[in-house]
Protein backbone atom coordinates (compact mmCIF):
# COMPACT_ATOMS: atom_id res chain seq x y z
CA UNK A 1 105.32 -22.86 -63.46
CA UNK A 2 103.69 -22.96 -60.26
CA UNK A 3 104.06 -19.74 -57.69
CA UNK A 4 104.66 -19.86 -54.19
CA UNK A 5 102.14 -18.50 -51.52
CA UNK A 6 104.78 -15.66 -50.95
CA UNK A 7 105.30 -14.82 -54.76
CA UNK A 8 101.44 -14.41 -54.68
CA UNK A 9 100.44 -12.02 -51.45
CA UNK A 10 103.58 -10.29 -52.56
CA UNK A 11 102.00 -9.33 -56.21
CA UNK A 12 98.51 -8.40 -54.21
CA UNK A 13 100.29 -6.22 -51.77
CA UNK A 14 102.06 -4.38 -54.32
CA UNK A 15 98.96 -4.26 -56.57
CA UNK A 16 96.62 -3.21 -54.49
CA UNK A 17 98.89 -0.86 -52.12
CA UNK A 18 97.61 2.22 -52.47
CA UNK A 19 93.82 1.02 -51.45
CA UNK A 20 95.33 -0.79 -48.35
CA UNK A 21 94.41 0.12 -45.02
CA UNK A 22 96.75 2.43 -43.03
CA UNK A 23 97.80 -0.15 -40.56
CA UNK A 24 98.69 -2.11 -43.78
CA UNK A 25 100.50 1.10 -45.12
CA UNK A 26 102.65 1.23 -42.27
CA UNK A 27 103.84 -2.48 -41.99
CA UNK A 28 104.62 -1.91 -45.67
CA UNK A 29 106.85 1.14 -44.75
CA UNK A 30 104.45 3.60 -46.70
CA UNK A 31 103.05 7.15 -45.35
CA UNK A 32 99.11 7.25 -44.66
CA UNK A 33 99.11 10.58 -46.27
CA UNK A 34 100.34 8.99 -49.71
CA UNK A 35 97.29 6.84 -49.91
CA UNK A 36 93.73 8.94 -49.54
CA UNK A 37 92.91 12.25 -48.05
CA UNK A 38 90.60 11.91 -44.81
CA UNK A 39 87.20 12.90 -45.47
CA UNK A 40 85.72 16.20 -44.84
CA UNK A 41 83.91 16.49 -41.42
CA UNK A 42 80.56 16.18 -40.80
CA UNK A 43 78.44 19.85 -40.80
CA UNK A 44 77.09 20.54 -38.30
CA UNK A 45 73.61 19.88 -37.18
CA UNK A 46 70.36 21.88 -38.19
CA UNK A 47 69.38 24.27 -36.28
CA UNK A 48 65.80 25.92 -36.11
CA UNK A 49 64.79 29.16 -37.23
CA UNK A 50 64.52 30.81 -33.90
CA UNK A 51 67.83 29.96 -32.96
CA UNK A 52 69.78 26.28 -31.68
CA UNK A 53 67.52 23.46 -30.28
CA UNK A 54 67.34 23.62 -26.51
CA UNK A 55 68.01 20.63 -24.62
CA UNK A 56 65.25 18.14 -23.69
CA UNK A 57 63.83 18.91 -19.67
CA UNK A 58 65.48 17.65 -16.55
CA UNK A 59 62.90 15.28 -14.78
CA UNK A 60 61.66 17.13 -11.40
CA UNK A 61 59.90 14.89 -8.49
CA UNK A 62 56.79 16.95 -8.04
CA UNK A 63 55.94 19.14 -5.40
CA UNK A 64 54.10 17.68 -2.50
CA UNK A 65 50.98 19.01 -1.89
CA UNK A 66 50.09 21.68 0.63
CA UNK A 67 48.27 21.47 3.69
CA UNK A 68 44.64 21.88 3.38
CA UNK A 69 42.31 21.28 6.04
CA UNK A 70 39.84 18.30 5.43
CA UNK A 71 37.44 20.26 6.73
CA UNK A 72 36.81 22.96 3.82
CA UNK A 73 37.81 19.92 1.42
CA UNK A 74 34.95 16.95 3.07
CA UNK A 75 34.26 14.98 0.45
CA UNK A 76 29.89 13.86 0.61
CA UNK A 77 29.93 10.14 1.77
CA UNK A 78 26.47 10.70 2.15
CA UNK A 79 24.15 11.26 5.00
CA UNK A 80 25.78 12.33 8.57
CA UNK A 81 25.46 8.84 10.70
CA UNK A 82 23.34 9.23 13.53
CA UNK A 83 26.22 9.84 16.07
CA UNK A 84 26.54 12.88 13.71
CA UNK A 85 23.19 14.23 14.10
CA UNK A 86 23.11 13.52 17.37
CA UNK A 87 25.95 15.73 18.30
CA UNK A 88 24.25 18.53 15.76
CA UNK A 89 20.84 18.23 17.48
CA UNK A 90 22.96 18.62 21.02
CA UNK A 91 24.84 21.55 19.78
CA UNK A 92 21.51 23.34 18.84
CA UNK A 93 20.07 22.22 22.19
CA UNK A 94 17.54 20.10 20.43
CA UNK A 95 17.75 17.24 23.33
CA UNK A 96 14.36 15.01 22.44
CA UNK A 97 16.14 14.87 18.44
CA UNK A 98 19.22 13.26 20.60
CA UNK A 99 17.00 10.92 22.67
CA UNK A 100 15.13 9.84 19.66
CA UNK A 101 18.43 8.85 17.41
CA UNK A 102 20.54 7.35 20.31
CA UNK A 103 17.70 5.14 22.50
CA UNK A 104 17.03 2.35 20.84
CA UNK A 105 20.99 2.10 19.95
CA UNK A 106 22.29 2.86 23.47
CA UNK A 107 20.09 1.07 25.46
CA UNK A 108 20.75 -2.18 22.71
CA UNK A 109 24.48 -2.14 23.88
CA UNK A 110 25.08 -0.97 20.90
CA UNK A 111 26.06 2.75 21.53
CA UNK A 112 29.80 3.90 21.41
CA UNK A 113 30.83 5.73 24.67
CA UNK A 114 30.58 9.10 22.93
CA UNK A 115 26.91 8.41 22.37
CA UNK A 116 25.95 7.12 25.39
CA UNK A 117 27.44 10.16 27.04
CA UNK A 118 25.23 12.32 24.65
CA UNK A 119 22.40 10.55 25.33
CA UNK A 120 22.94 11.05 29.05
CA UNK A 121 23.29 14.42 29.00
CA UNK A 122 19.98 15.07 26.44
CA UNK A 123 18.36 12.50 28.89
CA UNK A 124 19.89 14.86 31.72
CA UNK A 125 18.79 18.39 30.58
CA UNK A 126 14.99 16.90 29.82
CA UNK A 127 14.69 15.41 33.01
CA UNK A 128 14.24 11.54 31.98
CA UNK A 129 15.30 9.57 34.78
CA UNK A 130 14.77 6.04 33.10
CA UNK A 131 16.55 7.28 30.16
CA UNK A 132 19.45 7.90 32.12
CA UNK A 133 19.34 4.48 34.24
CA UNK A 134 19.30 3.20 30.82
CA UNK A 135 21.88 5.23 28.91
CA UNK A 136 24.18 4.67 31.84
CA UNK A 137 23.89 0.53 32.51
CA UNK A 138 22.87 -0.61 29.09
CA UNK A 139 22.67 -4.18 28.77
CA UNK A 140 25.55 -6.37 27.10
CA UNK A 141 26.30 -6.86 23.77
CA UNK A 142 25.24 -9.98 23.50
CA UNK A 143 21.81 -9.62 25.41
CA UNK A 144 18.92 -10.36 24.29
């Protein structure tokens, strides 16, 4: 006696009915609520002692930072240059401390404009004529 394909699902389905899905249920014509009740829900979650769990922090760009002057921030890079002591030595009228740290550099061609100007007025206030001749016309850059 051999049995059809049909014969055979038709056995399973009947069978095995109650444990069939719900979509299966309903092709077959049988309520959802006759097979299994749904399960219970979840509890809910843990919370801690001193009362629910507060949500994780909202990223914030940070706050740029406020304007300080450099000048009661400098950061020591050392020694003042000579430009720098020059214009100290000026300010305390110390004129032959000016001459001595911007000659040689001014008169080389070497001297920024801001020196040579300082040098011209230390040079000016002691009364140095040459040092003036040669603050003002130094030679070129690429002199000798």
């Amino acid at each position: 006696m051999a049995f059809s394909f049909r014969t055979v699902a038709l056995a399973t389905i009947v069978a095995f009915g109650p444990k069939m899905p719900d979509a299966c249920n309903k092709m077959l014509g049988k309520s959802p609520a006759a097979t299994e009740p749904p399960p219970p829900p979840p509890p809910p979650p843990p919370t801690d002692s001193a009362g629910p769990i507060a949500p994780p922090p909202i990223w914030q760009p940070p706050e740029p930072p406020s304007t300080v002057s450099t000048t009661s921030t400098k950061i020591d890079a050392g020694p003042p240059s000579e430009a720098e002591q020059a214009k100290a030595a000026l300010e305390k009228k110390d004129y032959k401390k000016v001459r001595t740290l911007l000659a040689k550099k001014v008169e080389g061609g070497k001297g920024t404009p801001d020196e040579a100007s300082m040098l011209i007025e230390a040079c000016t206030k002691l009364k140095d004529k040459v040092c003036v001749e040669k603050a003002k016309n130094p030679p070129p850059s690429g002199g000798p």
